[in-house]
N, C-alpha and C. Protein backbone atom coordinates (compact mmCIF):
# COMPACT_ATOMS: atom_id res chain seq x y z
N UNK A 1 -28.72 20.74 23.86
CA UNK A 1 -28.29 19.86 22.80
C UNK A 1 -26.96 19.23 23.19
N UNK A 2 -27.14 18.01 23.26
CA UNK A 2 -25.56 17.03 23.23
C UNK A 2 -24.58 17.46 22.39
N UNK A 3 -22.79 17.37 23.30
CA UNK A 3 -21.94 17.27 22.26
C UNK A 3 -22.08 16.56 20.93
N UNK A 4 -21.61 16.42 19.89
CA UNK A 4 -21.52 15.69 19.16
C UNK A 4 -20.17 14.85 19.35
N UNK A 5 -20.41 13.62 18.94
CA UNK A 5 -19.03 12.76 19.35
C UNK A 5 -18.48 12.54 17.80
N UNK A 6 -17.12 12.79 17.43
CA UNK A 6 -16.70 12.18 16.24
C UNK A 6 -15.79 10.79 16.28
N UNK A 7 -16.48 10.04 15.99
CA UNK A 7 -15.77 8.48 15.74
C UNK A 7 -14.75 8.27 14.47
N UNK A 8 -14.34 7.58 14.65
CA UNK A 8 -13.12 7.17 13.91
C UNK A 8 -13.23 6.89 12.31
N UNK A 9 -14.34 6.46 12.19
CA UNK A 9 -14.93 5.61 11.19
C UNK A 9 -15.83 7.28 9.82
N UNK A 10 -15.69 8.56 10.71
CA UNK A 10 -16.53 9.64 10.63
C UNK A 10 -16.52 9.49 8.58
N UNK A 11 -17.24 9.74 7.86
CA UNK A 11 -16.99 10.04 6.27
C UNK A 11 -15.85 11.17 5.75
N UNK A 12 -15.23 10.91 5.03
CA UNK A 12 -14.33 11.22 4.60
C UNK A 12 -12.41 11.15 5.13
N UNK A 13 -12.72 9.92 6.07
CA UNK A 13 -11.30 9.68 6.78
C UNK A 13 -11.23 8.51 6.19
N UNK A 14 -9.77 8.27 6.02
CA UNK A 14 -8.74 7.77 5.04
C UNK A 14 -9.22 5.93 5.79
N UNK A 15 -9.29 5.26 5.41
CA UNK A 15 -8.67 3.75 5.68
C UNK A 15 -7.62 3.87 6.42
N UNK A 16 -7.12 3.23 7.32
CA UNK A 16 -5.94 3.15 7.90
C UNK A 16 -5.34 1.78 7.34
N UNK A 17 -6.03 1.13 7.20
CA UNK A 17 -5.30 -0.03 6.45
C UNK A 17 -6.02 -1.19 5.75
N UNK A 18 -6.00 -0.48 4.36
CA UNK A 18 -6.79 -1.22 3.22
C UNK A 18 -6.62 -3.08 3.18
N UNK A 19 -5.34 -3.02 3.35
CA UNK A 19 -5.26 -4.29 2.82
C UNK A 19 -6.12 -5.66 3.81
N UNK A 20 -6.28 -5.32 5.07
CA UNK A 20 -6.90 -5.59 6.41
C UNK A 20 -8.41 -6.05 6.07
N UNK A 21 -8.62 -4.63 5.52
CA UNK A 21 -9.97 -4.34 5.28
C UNK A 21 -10.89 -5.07 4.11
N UNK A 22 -9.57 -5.00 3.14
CA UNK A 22 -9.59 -5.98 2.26
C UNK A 22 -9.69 -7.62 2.33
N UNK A 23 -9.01 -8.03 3.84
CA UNK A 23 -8.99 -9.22 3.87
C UNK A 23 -10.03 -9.69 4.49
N UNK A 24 -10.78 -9.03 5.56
CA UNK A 24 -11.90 -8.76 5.91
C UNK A 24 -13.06 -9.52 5.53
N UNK A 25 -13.14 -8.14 4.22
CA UNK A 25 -14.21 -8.46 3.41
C UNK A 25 -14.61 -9.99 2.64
N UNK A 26 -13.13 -10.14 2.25
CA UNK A 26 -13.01 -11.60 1.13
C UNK A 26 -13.00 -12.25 2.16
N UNK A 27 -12.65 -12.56 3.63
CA UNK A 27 -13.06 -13.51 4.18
C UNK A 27 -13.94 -13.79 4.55
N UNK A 28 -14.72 -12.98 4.83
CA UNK A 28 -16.36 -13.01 4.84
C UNK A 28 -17.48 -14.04 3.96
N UNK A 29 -16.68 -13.65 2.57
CA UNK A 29 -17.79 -13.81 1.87
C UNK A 29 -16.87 -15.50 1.40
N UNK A 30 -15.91 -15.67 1.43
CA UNK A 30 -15.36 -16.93 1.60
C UNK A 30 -15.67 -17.68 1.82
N UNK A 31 -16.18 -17.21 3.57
CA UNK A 31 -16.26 -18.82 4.25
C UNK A 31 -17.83 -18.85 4.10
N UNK A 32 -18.90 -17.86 3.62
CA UNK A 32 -20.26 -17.41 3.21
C UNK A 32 -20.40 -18.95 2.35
N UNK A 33 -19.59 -18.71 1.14
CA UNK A 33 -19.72 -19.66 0.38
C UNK A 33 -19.11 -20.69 0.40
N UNK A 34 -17.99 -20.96 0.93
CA UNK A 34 -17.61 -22.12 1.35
C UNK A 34 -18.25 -23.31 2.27
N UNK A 35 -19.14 -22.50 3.25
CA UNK A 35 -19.75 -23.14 4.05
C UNK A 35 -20.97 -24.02 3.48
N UNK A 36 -21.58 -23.09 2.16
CA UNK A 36 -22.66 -23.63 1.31
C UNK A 36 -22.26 -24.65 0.76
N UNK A 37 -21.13 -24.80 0.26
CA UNK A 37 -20.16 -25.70 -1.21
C UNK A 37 -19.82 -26.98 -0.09
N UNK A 38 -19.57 -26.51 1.21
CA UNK A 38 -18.87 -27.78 2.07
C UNK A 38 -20.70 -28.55 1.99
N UNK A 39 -21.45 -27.75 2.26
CA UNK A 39 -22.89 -28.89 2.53
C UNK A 39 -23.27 -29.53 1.44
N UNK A 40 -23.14 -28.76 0.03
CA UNK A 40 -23.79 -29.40 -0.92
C UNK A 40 -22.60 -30.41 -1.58
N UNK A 41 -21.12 -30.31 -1.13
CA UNK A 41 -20.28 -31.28 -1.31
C UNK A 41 -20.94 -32.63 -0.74
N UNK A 42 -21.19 -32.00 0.79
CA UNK A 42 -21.61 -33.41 1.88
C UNK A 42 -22.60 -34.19 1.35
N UNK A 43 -23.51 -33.69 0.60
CA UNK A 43 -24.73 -34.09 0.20
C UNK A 43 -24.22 -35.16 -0.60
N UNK A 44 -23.57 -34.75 -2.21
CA UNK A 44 -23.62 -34.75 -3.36
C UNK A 44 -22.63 -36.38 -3.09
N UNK A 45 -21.64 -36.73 -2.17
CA UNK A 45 -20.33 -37.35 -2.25
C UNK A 45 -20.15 -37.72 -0.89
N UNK A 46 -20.54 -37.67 -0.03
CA UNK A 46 -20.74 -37.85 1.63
C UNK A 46 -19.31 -37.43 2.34
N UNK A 47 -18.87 -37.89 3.15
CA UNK A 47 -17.63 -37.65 3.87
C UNK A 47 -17.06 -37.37 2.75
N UNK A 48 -16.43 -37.81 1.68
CA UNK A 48 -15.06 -37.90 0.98
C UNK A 48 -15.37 -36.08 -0.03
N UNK A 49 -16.66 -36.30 -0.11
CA UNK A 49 -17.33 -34.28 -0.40
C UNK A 49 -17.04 -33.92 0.54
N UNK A 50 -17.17 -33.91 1.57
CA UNK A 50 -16.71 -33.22 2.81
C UNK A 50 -15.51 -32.72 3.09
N UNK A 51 -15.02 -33.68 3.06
CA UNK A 51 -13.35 -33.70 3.18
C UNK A 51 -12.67 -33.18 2.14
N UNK A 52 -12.90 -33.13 0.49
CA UNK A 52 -12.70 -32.45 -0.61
C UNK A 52 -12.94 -30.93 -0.39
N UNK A 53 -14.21 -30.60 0.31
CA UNK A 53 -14.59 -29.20 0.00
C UNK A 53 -13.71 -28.28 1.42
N UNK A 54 -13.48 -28.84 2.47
CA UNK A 54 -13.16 -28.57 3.29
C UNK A 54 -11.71 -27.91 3.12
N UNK A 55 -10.77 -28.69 2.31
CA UNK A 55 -9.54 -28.71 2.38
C UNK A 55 -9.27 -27.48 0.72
N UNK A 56 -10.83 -27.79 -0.02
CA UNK A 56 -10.57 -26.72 -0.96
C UNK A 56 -10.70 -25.27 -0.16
N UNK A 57 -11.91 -24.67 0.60
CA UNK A 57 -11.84 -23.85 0.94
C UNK A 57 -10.44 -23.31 2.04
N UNK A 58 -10.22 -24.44 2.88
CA UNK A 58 -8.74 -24.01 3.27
C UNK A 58 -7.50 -23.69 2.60
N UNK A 59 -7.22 -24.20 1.07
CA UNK A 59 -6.52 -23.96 0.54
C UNK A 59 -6.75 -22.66 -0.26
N UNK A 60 -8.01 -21.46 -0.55
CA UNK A 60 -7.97 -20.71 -0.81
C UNK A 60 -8.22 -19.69 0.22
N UNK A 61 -8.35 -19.99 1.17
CA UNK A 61 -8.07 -19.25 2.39
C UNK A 61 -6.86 -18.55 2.55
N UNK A 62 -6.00 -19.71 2.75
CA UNK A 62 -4.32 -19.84 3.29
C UNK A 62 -3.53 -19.15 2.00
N UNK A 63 -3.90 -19.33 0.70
CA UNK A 63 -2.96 -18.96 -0.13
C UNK A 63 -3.57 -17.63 -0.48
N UNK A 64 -5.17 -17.12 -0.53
CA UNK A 64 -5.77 -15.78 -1.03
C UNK A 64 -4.99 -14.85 0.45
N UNK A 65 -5.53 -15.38 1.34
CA UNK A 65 -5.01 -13.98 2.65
C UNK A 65 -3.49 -14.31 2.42
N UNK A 66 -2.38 -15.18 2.33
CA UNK A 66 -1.28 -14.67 2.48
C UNK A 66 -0.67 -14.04 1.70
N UNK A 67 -1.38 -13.50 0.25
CA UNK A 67 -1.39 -12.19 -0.49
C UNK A 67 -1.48 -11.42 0.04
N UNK A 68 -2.52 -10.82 0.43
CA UNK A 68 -3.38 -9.41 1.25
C UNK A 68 -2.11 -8.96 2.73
N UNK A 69 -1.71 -10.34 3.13
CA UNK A 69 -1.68 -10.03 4.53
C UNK A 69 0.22 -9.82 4.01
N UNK A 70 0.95 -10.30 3.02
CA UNK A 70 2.00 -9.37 2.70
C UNK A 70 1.96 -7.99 1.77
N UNK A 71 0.82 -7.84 1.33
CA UNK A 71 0.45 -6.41 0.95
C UNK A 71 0.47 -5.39 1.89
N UNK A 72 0.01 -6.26 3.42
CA UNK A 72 -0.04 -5.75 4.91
C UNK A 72 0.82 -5.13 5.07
N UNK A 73 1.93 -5.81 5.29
CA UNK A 73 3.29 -6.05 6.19
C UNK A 73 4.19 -5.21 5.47
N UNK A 74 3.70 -4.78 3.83
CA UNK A 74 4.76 -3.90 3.11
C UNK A 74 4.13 -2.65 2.85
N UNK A 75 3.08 -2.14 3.74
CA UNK A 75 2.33 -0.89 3.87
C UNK A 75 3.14 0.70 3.62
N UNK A 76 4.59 0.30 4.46
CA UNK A 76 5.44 1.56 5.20
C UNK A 76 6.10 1.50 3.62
N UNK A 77 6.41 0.72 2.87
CA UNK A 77 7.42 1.25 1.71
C UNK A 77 6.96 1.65 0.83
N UNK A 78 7.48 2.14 -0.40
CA UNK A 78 7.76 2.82 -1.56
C UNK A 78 7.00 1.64 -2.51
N UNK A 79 5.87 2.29 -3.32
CA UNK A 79 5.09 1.55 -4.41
C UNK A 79 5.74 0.63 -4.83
N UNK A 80 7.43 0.98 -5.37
CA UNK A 80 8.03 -0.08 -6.30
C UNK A 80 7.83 -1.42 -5.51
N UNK A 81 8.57 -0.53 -4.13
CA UNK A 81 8.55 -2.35 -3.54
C UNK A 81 7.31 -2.88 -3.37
N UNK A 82 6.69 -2.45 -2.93
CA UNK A 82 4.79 -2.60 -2.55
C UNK A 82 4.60 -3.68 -3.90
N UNK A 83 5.13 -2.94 -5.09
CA UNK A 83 4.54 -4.10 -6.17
C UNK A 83 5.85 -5.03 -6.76
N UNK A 84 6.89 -5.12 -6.50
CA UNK A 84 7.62 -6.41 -5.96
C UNK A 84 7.23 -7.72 -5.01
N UNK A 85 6.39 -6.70 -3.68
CA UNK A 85 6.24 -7.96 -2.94
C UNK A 85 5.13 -8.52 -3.31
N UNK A 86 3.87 -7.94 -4.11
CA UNK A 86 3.04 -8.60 -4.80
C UNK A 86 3.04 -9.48 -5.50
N UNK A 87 3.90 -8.87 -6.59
CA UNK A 87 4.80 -10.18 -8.06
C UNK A 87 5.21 -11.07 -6.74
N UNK A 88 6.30 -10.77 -6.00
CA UNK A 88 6.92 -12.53 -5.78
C UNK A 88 5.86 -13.33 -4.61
N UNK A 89 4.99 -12.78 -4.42
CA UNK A 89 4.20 -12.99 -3.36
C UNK A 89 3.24 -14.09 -4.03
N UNK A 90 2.57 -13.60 -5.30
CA UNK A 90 2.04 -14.07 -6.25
C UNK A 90 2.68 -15.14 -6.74
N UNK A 91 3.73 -15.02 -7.43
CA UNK A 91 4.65 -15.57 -8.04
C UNK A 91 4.81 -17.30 -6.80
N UNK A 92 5.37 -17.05 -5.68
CA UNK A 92 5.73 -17.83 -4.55
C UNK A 92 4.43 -18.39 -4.71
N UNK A 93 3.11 -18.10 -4.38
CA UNK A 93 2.07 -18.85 -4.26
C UNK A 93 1.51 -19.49 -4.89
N UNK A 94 2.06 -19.67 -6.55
CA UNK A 94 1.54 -20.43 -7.41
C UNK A 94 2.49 -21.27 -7.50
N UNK A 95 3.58 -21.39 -7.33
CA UNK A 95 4.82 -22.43 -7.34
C UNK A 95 4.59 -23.31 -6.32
N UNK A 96 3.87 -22.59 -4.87
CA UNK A 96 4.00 -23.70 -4.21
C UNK A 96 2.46 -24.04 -4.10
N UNK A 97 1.45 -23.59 -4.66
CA UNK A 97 0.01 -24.55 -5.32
C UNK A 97 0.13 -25.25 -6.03
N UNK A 98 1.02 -25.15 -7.24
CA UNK A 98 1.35 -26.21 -8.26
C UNK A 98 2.01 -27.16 -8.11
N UNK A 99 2.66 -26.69 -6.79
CA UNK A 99 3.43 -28.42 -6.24
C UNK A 99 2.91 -29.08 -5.33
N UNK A 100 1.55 -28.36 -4.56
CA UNK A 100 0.88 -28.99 -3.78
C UNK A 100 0.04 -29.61 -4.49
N UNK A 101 -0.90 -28.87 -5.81
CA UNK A 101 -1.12 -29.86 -6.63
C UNK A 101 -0.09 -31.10 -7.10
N UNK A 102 0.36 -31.24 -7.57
CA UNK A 102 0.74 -32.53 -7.90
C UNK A 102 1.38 -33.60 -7.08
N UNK A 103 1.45 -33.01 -5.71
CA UNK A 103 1.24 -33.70 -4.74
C UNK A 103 0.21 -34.65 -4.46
N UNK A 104 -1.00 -33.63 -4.69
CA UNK A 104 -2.04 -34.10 -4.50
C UNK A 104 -2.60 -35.35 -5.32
N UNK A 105 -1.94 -35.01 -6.62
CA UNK A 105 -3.02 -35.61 -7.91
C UNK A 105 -2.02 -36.86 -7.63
N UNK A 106 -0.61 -36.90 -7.34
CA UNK A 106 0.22 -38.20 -7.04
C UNK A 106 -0.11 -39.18 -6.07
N UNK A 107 -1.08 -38.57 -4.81
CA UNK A 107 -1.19 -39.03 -3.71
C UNK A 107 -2.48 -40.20 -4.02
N UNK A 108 -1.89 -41.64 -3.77
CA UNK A 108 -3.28 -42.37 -3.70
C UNK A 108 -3.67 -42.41 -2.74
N UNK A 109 -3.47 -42.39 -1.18
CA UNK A 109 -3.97 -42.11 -0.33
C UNK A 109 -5.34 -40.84 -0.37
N UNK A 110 -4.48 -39.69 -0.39
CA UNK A 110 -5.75 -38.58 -1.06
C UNK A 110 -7.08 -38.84 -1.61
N UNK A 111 -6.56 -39.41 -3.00
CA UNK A 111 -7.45 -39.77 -3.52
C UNK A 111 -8.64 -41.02 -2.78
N UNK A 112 -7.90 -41.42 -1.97
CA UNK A 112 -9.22 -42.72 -1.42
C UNK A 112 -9.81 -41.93 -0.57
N UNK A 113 -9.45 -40.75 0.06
CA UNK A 113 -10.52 -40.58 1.60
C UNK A 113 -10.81 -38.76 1.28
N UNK A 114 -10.70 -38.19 -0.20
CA UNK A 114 -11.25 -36.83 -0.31
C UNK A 114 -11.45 -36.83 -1.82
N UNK A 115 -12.53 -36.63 -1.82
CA UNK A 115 -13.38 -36.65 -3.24
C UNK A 115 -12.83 -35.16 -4.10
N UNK A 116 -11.83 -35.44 -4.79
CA UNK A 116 -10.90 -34.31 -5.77
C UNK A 116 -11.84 -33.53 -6.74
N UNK A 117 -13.07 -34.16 -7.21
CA UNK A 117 -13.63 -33.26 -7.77
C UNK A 117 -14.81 -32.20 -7.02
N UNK A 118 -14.83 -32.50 -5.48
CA UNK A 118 -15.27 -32.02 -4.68
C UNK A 118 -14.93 -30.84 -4.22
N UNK A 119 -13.09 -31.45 -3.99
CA UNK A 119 -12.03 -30.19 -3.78
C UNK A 119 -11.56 -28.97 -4.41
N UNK A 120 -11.62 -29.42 -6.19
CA UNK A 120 -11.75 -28.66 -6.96
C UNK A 120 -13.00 -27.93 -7.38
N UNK A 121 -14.11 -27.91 -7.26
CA UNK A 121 -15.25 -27.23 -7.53
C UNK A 121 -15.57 -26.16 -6.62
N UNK A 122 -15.28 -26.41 -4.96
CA UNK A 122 -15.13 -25.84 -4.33
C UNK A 122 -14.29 -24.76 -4.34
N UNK A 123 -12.81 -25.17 -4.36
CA UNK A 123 -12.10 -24.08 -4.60
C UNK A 123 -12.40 -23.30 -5.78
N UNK A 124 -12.76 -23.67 -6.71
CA UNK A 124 -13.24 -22.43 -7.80
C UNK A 124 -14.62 -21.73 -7.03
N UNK A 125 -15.48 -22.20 -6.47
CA UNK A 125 -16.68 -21.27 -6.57
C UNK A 125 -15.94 -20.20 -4.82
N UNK A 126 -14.89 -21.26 -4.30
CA UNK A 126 -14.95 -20.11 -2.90
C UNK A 126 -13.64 -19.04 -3.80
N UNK A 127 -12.97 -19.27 -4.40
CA UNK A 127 -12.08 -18.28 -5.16
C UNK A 127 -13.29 -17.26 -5.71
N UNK A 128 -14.02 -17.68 -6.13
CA UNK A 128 -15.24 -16.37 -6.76
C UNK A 128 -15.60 -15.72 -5.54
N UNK A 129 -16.03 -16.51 -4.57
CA UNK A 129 -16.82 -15.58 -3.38
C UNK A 129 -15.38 -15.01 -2.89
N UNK A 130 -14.08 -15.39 -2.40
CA UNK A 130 -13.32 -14.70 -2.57
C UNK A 130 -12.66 -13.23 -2.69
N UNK A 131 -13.16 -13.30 -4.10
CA UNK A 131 -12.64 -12.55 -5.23
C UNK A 131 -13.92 -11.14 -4.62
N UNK A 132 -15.35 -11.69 -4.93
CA UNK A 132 -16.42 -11.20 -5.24
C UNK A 132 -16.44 -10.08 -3.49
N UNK A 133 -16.17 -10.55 -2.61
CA UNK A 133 -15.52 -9.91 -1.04
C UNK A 133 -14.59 -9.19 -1.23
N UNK A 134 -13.40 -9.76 -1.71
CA UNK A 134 -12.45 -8.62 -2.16
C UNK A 134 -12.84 -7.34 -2.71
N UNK A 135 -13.23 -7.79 -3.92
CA UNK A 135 -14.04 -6.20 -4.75
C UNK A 135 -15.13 -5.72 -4.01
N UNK A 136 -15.50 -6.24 -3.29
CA UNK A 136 -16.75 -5.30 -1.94
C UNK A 136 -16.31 -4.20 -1.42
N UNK A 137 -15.25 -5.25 -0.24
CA UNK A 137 -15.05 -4.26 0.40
C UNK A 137 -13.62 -3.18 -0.09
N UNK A 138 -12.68 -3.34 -1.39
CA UNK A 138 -11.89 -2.13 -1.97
C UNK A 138 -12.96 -0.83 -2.20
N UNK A 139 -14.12 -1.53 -3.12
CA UNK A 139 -15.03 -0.10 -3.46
C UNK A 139 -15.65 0.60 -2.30
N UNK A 140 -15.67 -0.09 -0.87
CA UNK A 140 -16.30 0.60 0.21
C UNK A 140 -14.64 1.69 1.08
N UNK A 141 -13.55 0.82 0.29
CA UNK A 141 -12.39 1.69 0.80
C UNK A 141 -12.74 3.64 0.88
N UNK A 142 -11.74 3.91 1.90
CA UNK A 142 -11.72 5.49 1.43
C UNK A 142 -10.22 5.80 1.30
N UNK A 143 -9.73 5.68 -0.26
CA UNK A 143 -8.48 5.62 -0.46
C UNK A 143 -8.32 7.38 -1.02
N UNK A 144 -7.13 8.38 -0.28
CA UNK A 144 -7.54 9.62 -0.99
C UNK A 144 -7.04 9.64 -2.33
N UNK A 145 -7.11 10.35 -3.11
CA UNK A 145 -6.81 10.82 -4.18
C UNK A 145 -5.11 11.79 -3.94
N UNK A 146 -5.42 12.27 -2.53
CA UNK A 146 -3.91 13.52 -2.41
C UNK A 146 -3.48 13.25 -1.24
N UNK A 147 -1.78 13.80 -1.02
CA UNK A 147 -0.92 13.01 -0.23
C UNK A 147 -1.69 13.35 1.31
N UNK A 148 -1.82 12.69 2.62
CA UNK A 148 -2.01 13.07 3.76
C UNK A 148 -1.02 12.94 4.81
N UNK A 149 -1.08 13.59 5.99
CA UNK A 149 -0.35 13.86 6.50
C UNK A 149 0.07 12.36 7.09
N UNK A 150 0.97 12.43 7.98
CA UNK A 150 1.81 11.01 8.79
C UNK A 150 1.06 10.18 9.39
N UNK A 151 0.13 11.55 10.14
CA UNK A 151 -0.69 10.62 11.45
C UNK A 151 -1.66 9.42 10.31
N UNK A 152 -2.59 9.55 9.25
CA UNK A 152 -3.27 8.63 9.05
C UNK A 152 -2.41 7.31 8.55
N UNK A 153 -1.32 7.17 7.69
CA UNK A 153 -0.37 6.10 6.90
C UNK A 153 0.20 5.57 7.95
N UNK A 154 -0.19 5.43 9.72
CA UNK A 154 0.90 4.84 10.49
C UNK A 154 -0.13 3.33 10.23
């Protein structure tokens, strides 16, 4: 009978790093549906759907992972801060969506060569697939319940 080999991945070992895993997942299912929303944009509105849906799914790309990926980067500290850098992380990313919106909605250029209701429909349904990736892969997390030793939290 063969050794048995234990891999990394074995049941009941910790995540090494949720938030990763997390981003992972939601990107997955992101660009899943984004890719659908960019064709049936193309269809629906031709280039200017195209160009709407394109720049929606990039914009929930760029602003959903650079949540996750400073959730990343603040792994090693203390909860409080962990949920500080969330709030201003959060906080930062809607200040500067809301000014990219009205950038946008100011821009007549924009408006002639990317179909805005293209851009916006998109970004809501890829924020769901998103979202809907996110909550995948947290419930497939193996987060413990009790403290573990050093080696797994590096």
């Amino acid at each position: 009978m063969a050794p048995q080999v234990v891999s990394q991945n074995e049941a009941g070992q910790a995540t090494r790093h949720p938030a990763l895993a997390m981003l992972r997942g939601a990107l997955v299912a992101a660009v899943v549906v984004g890719v659908n929303a960019v064709a049936v944009a193309t269809v629906a509105a031709g280039i200017e759907g195209l160009w709407g849906a394109l720049l929606g799914l990039l914009m929930v790309i760029i602003f959903s992972g650079a949540g996750l990926l400073a959730l990343h980067l603040s792994r090693r500290t203390s909860p409080t801060v962990q949920l500080a850098v969330a709030m201003a992380s959060y906080t930062g990313r809607i200040a500067i969506f809301g000014g990219l919106l009205a950038l946008a909605l100011s821009s007549e250029n924009l408006a002639e060569n990317v179909n805005l209701t293209a851009l916006g429909v998109s970004a809501l349904v890829v924020v769901m697939g998103w979202m809907a990736g996110e909550i995948w892969a947290w419930s497939r997390l193996r987060i413990p319940i009790y403290d573990l030793d050093h080696e797994v939290n590096r």
